[in-house]
Every structure is written in structure tokens, then in C-alpha cells.
PDB file of N, CA and C in Angstrom:
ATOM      1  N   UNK A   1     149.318 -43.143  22.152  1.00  0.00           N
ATOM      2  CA  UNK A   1     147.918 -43.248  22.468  1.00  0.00           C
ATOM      3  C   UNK A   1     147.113 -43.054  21.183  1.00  0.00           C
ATOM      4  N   UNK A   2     146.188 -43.872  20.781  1.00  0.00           N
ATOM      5  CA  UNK A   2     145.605 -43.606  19.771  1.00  0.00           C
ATOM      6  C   UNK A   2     144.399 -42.363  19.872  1.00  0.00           C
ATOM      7  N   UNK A   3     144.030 -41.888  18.987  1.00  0.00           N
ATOM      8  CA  UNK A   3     143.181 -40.418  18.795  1.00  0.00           C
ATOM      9  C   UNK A   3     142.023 -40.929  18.086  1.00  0.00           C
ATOM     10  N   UNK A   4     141.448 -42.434  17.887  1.00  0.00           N
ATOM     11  CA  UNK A   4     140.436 -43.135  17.621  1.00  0.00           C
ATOM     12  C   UNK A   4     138.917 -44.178  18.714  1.00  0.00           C
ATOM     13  N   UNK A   5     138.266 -44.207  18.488  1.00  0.00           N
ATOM     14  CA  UNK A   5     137.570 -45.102  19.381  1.00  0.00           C
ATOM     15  C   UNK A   5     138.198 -46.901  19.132  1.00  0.00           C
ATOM     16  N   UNK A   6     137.787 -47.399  19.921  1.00  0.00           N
ATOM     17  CA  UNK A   6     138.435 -49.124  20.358  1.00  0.00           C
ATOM     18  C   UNK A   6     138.072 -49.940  18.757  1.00  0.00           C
ATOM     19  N   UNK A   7     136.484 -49.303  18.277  1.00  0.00           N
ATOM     20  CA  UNK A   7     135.943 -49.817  17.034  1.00  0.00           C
ATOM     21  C   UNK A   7     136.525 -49.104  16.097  1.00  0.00           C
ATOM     22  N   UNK A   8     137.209 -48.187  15.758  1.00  0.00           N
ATOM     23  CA  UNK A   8     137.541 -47.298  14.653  1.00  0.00           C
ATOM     24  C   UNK A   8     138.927 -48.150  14.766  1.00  0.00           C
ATOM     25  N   UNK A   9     139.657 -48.343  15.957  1.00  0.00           N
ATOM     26  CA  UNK A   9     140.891 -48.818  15.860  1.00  0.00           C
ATOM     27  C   UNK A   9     140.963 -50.529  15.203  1.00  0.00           C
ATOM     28  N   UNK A  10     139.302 -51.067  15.418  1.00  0.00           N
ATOM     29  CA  UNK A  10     139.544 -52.476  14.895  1.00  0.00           C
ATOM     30  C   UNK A  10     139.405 -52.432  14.132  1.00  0.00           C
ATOM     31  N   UNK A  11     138.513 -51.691  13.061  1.00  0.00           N
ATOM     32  CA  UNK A  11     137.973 -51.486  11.583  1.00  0.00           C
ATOM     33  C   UNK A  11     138.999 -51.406  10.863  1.00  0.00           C
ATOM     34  N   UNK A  12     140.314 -50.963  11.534  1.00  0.00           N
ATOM     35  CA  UNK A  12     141.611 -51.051  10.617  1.00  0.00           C
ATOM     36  C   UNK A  12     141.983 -52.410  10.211  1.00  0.00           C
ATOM     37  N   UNK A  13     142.034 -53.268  10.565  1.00  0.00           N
ATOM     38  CA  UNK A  13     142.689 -54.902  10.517  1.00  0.00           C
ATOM     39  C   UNK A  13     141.648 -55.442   9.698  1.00  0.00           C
ATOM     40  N   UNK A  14     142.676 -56.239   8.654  1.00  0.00           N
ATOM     41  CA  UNK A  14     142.154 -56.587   7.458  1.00  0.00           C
ATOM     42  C   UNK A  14     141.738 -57.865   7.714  1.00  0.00           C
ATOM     43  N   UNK A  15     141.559 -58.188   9.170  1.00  0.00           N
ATOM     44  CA  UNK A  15     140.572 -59.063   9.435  1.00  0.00           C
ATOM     45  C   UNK A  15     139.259 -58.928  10.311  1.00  0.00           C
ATOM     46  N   UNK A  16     138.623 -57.806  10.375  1.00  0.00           N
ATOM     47  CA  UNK A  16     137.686 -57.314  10.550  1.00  0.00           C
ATOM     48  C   UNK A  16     136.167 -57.745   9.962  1.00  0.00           C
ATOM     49  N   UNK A  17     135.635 -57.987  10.417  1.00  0.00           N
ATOM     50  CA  UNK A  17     134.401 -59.079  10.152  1.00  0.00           C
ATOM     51  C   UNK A  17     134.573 -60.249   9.145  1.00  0.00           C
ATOM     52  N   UNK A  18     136.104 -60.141   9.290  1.00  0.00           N
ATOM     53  CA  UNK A  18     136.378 -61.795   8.372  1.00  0.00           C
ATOM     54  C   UNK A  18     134.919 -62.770   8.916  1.00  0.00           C
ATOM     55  N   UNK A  19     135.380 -64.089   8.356  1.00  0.00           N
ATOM     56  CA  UNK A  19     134.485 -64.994   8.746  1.00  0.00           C
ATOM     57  C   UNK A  19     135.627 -66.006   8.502  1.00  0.00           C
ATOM     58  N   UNK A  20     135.897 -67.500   9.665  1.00  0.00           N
ATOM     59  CA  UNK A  20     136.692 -67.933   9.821  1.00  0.00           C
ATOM     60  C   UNK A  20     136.084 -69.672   9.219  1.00  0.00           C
ATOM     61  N   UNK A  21     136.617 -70.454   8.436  1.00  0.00           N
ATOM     62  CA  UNK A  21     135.241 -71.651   8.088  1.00  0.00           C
ATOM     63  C   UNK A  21     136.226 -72.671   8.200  1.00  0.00           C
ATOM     64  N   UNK A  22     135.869 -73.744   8.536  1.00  0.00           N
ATOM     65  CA  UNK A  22     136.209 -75.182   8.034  1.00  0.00           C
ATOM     66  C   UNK A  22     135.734 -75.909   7.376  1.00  0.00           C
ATOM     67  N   UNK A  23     135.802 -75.785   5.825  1.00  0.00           N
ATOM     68  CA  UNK A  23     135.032 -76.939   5.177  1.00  0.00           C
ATOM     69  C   UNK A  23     135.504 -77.950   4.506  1.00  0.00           C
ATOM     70  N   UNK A  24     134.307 -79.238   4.301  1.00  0.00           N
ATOM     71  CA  UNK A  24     135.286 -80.317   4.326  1.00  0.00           C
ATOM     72  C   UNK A  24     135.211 -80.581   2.607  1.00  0.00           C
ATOM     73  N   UNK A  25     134.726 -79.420   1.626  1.00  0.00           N
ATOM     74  CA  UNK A  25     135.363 -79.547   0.458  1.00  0.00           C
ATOM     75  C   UNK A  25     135.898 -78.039   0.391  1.00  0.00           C
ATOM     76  N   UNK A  26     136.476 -77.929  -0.969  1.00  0.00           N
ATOM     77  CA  UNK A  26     137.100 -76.941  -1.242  1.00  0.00           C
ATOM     78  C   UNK A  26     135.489 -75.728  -1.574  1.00  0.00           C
ATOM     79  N   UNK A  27     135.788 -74.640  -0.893  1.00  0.00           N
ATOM     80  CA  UNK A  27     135.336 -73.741  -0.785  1.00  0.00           C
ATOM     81  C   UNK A  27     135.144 -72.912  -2.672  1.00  0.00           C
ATOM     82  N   UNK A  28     133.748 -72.834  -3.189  1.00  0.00           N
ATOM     83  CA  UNK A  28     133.685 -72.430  -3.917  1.00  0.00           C
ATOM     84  C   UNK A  28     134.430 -70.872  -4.514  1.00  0.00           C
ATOM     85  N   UNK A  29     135.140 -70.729  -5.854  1.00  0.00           N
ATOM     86  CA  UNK A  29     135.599 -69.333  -5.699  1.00  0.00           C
ATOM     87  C   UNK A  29     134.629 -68.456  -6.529  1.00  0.00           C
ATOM     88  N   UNK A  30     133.417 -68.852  -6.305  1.00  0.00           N
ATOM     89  CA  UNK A  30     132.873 -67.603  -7.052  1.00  0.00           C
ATOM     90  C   UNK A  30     132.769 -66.806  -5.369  1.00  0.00           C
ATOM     91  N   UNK A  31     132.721 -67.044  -4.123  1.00  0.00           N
ATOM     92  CA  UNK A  31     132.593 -66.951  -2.653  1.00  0.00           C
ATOM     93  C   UNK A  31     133.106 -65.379  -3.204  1.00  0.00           C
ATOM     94  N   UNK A  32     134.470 -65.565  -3.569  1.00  0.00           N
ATOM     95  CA  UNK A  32     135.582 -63.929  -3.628  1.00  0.00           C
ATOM     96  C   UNK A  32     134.533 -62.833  -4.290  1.00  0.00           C
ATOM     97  N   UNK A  33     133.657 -62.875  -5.315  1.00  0.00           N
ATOM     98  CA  UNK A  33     132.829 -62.144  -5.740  1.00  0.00           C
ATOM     99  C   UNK A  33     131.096 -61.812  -5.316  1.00  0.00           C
ATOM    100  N   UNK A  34     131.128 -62.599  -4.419  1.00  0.00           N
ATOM    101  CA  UNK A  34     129.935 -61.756  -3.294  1.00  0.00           C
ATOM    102  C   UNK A  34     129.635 -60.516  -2.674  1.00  0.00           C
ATOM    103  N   UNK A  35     129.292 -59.762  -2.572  1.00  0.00           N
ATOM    104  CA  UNK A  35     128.767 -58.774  -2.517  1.00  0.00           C
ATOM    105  C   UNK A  35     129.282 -58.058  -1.004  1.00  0.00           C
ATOM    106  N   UNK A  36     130.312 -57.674  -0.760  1.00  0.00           N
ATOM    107  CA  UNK A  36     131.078 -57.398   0.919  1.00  0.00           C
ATOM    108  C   UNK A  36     132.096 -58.416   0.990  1.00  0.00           C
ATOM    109  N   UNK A  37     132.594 -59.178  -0.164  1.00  0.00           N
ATOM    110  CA  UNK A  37     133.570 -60.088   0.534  1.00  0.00           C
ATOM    111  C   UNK A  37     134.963 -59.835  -0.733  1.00  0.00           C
ATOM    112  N   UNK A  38     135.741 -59.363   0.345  1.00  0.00           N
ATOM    113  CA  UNK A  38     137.347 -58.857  -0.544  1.00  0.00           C
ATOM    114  C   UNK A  38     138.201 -59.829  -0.883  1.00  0.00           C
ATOM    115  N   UNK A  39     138.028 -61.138  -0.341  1.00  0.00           N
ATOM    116  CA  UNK A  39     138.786 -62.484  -0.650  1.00  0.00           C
ATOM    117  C   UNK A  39     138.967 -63.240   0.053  1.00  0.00           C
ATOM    118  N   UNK A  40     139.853 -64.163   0.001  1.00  0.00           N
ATOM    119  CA  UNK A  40     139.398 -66.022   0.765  1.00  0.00           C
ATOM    120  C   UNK A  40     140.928 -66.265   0.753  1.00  0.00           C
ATOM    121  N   UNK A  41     141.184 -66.476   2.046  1.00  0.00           N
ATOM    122  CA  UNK A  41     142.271 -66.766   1.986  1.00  0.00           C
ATOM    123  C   UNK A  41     142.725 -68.518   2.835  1.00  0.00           C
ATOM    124  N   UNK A  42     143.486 -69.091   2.390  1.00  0.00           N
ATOM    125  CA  UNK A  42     143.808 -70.454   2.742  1.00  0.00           C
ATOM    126  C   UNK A  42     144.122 -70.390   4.137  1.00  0.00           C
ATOM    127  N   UNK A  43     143.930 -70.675   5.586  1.00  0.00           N
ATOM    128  CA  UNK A  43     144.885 -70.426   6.501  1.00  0.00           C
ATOM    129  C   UNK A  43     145.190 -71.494   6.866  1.00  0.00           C
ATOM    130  N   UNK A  44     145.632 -72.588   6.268  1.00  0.00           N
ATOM    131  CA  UNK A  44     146.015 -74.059   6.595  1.00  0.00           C
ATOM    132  C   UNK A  44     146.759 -74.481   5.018  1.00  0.00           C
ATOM    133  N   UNK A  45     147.863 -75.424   5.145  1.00  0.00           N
ATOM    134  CA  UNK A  45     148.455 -76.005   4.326  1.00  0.00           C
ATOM    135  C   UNK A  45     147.289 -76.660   3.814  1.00  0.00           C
ATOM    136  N   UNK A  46     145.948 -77.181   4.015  1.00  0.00           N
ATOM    137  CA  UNK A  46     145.313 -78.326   3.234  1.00  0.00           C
ATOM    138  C   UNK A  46     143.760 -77.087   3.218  1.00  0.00           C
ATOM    139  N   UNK A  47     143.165 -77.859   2.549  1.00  0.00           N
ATOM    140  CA  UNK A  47     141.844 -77.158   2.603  1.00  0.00           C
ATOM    141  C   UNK A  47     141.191 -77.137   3.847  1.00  0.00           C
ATOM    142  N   UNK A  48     141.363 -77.504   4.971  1.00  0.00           N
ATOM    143  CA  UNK A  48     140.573 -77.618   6.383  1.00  0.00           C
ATOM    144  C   UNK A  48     140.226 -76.255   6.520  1.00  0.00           C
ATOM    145  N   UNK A  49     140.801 -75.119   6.512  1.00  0.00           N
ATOM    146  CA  UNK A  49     139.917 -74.122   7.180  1.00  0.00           C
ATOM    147  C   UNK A  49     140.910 -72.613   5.992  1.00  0.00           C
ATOM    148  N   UNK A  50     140.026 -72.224   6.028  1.00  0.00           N
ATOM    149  CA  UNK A  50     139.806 -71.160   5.149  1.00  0.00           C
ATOM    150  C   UNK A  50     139.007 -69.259   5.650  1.00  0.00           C
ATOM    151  N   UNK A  51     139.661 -68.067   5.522  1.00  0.00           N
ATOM    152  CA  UNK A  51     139.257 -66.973   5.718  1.00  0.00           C
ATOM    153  C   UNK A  51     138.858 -66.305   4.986  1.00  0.00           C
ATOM    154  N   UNK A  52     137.194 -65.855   5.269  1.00  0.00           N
ATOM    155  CA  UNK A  52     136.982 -65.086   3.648  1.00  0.00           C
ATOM    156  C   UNK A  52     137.512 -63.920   5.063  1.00  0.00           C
ATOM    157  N   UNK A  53     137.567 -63.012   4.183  1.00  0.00           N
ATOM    158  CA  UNK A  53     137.902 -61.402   4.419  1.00  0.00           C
ATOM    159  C   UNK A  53     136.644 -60.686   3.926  1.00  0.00           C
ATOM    160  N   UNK A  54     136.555 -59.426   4.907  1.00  0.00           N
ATOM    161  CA  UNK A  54     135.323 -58.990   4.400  1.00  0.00           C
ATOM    162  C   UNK A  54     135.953 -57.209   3.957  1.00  0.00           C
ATOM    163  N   UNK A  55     135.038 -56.452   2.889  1.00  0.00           N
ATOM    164  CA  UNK A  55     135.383 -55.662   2.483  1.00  0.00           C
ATOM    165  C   UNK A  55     134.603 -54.231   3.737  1.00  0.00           C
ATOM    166  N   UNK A  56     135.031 -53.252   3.745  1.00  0.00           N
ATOM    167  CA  UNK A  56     134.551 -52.410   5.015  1.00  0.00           C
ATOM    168  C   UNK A  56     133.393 -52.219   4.487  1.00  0.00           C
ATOM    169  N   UNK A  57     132.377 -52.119   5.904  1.00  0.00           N
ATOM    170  CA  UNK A  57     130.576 -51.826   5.616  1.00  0.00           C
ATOM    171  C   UNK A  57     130.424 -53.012   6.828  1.00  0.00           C
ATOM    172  N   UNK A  58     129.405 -53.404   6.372  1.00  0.00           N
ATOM    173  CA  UNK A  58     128.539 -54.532   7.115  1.00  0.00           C
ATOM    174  C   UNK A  58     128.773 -55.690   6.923  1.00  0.00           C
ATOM    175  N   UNK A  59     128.724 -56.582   8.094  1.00  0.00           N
ATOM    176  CA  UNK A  59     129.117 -57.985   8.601  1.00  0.00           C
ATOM    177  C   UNK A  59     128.768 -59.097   7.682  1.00  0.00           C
ATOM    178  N   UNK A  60     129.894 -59.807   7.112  1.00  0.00           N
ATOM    179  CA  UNK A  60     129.325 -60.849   6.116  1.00  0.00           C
ATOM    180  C   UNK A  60     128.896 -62.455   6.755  1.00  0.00           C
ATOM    181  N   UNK A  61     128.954 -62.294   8.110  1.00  0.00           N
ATOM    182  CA  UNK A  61     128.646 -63.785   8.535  1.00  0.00           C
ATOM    183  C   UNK A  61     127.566 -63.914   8.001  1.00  0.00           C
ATOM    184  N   UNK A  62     126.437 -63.263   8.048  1.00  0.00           N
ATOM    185  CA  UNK A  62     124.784 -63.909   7.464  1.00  0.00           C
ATOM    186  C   UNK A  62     125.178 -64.440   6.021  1.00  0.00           C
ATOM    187  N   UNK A  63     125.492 -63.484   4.744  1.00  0.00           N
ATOM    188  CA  UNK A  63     126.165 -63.959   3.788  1.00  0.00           C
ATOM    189  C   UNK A  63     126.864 -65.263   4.028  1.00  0.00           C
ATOM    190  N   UNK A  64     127.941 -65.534   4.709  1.00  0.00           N
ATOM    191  CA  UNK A  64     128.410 -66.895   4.363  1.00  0.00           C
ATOM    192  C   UNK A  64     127.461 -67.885   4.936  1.00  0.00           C
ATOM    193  N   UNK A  65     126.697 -67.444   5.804  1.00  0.00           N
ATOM    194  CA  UNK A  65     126.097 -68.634   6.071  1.00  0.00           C
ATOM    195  C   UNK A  65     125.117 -68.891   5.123  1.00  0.00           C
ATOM    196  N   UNK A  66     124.723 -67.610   4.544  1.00  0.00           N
ATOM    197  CA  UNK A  66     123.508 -67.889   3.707  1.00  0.00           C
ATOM    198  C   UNK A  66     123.754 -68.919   2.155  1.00  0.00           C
ATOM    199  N   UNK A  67     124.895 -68.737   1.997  1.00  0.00           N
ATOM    200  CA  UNK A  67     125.891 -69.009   0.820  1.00  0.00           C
ATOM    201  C   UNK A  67     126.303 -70.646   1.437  1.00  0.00           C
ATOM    202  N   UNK A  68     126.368 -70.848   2.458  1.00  0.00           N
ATOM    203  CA  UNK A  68     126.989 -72.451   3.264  1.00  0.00           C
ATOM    204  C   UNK A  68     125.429 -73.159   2.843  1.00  0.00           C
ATOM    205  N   UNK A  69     124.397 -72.809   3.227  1.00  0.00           N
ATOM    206  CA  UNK A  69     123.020 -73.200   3.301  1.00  0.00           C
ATOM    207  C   UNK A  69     122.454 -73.839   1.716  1.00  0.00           C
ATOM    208  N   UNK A  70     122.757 -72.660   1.023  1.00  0.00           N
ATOM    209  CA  UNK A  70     122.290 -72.595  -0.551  1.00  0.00           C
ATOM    210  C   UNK A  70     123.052 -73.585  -1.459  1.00  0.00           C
ATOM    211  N   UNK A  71     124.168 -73.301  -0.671  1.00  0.00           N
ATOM    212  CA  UNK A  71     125.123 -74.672  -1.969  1.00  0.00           C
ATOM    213  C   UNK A  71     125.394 -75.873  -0.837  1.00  0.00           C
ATOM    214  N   UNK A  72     124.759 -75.812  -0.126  1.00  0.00           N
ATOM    215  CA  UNK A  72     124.691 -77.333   0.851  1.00  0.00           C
ATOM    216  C   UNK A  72     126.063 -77.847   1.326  1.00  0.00           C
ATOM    217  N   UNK A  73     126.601 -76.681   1.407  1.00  0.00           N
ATOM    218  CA  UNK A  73     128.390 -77.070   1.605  1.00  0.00           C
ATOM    219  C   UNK A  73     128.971 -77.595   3.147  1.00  0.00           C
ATOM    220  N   UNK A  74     129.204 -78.866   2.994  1.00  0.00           N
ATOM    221  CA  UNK A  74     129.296 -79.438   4.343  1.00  0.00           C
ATOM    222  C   UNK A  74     130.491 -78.818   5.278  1.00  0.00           C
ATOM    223  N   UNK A  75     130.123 -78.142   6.286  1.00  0.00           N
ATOM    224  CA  UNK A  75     131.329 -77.224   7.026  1.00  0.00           C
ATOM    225  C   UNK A  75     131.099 -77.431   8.339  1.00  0.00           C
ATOM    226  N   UNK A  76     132.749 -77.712   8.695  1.00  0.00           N
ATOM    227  CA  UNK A  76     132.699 -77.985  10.179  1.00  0.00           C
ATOM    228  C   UNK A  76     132.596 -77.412  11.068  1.00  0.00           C
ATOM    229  N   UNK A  77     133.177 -76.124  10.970  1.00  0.00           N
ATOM    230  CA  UNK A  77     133.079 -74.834  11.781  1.00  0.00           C
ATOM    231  C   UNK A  77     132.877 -73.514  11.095  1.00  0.00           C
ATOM    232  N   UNK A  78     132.121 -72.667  11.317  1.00  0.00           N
ATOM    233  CA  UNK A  78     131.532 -71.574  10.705  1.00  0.00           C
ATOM    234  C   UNK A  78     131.824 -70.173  12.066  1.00  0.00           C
ATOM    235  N   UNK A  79     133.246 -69.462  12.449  1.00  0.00           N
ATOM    236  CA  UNK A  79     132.733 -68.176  13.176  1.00  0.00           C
ATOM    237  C   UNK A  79     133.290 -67.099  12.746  1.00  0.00           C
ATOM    238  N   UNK A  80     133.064 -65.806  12.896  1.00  0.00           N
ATOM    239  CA  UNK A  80     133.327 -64.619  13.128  1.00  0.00           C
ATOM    240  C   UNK A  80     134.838 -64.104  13.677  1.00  0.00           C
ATOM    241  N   UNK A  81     135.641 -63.806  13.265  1.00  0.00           N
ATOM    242  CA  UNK A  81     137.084 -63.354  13.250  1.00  0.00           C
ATOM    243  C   UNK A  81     136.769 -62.528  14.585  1.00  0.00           C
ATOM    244  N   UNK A  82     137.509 -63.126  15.304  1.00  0.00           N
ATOM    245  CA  UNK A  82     137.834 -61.596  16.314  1.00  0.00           C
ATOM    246  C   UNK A  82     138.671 -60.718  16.058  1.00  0.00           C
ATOM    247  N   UNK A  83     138.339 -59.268  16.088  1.00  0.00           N
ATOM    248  CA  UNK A  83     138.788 -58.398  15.561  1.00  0.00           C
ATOM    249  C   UNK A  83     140.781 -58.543  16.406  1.00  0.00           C
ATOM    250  N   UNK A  84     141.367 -57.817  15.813  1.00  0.00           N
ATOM    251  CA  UNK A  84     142.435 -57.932  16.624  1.00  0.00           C
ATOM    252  C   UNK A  84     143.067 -57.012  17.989  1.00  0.00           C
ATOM    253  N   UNK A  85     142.186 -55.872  17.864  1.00  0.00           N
ATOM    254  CA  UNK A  85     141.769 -55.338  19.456  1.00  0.00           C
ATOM    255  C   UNK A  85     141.543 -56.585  20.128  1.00  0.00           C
ATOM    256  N   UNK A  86     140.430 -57.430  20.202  1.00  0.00           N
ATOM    257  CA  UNK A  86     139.887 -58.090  20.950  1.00  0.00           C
ATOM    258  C   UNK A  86     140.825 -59.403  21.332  1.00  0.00           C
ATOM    259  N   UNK A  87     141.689 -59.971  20.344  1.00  0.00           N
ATOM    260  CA  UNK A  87     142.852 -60.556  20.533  1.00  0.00           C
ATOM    261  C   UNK A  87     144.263 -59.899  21.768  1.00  0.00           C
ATOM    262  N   UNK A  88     143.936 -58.640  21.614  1.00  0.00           N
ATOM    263  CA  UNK A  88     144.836 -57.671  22.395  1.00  0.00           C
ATOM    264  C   UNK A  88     144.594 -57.758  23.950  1.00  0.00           C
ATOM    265  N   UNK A  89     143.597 -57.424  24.035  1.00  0.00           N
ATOM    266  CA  UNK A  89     142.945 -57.326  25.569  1.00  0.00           C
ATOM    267  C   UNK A  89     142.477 -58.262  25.926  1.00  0.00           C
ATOM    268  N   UNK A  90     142.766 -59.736  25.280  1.00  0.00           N
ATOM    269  CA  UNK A  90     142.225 -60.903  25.697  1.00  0.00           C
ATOM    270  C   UNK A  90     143.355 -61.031  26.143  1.00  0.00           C
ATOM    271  N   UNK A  91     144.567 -60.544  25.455  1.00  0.00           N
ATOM    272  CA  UNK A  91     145.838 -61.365  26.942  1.00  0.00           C
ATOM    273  C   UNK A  91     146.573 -60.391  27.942  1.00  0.00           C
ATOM    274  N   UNK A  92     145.544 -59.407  28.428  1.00  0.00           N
ATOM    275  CA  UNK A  92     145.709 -58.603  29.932  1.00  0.00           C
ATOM    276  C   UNK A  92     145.504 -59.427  30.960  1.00  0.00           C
TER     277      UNK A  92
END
């Protein structure tokens, strides 16, 4: 039994306010040095979709979007990682 709350237990997973993207060029890497974001990781053999990771604190979706907006970066899908609690109790 864990000795944490449901959010203390998701804050552990190093995909925790990831942000999940599909874009249809290669994702700039200055992205890794933004301000809350710990790195970018490939999750597809080709460039189609890509995970920044976010560093613990506060939610970087506004950031990437704000960052998608500014460099006009054409992206197909833009969401929010579900934490992996929420992956858990989605298949009760």
C-alpha cells in the first residue's frame, strides 16, 4: 500500500506533465533548454511524434504551445501525458 497521496504517487513518473506532440517537421532542439523542460524524447522510429518531458514544478503544456505558436511549427497533435496512475485505473 503506498504511504503517499494518488498525486504524490504520479509526480514520481518521469512522464509527468510530459507533453505528447506530433510534428510534421523535426522539432527544434533548443525545445530541451526551456525553462521546465528536462528533454525530448523520439517516441516513434520517424519524426511523427515526439515527448518533451517536463522537469518537476509546473505544467509545461502552455510553454509548448506557446513555443508551437512562436516558431509557427506545423503540428498535428499537441496533448498532455497522462500521468501513469491515470493509465492504471483506466484499465479497472
Amino acid at each position: 500500500m503506498a504511504s503517499c497521496t494518488p498525486l504524490e504517487l504520479a509526480s514520481h513518473s518521469r512522464l509527468h506533465n510530459a507533453v505528447h506532440l506530433a510534428p510534421m517537421q523535426a522539432v527544434d532542439p533548443g525545445v530541451s533548454h526551456a525553462a521546465g523542460v528536462a528533454g525530448i524524447e523520439r517516441t516513434s522510429n520517424t519524426l511523427d511524434a515526439v515527448t518533451v518531458l517536463a522537469k518537476p514544478g509546473p505544467v509545461i503544456l502552455p510553454l509548448i504551445r506557446r513555443l508551437v505558436a512562436e516558431r509557427q511549427w506545423p503540428v498535428e497533435r499537441l496533448k498532455q501525458s497522462p500521468t501513469v496512475l491515470n493509465r492504471c485505473t483506466a484499465n479497472r
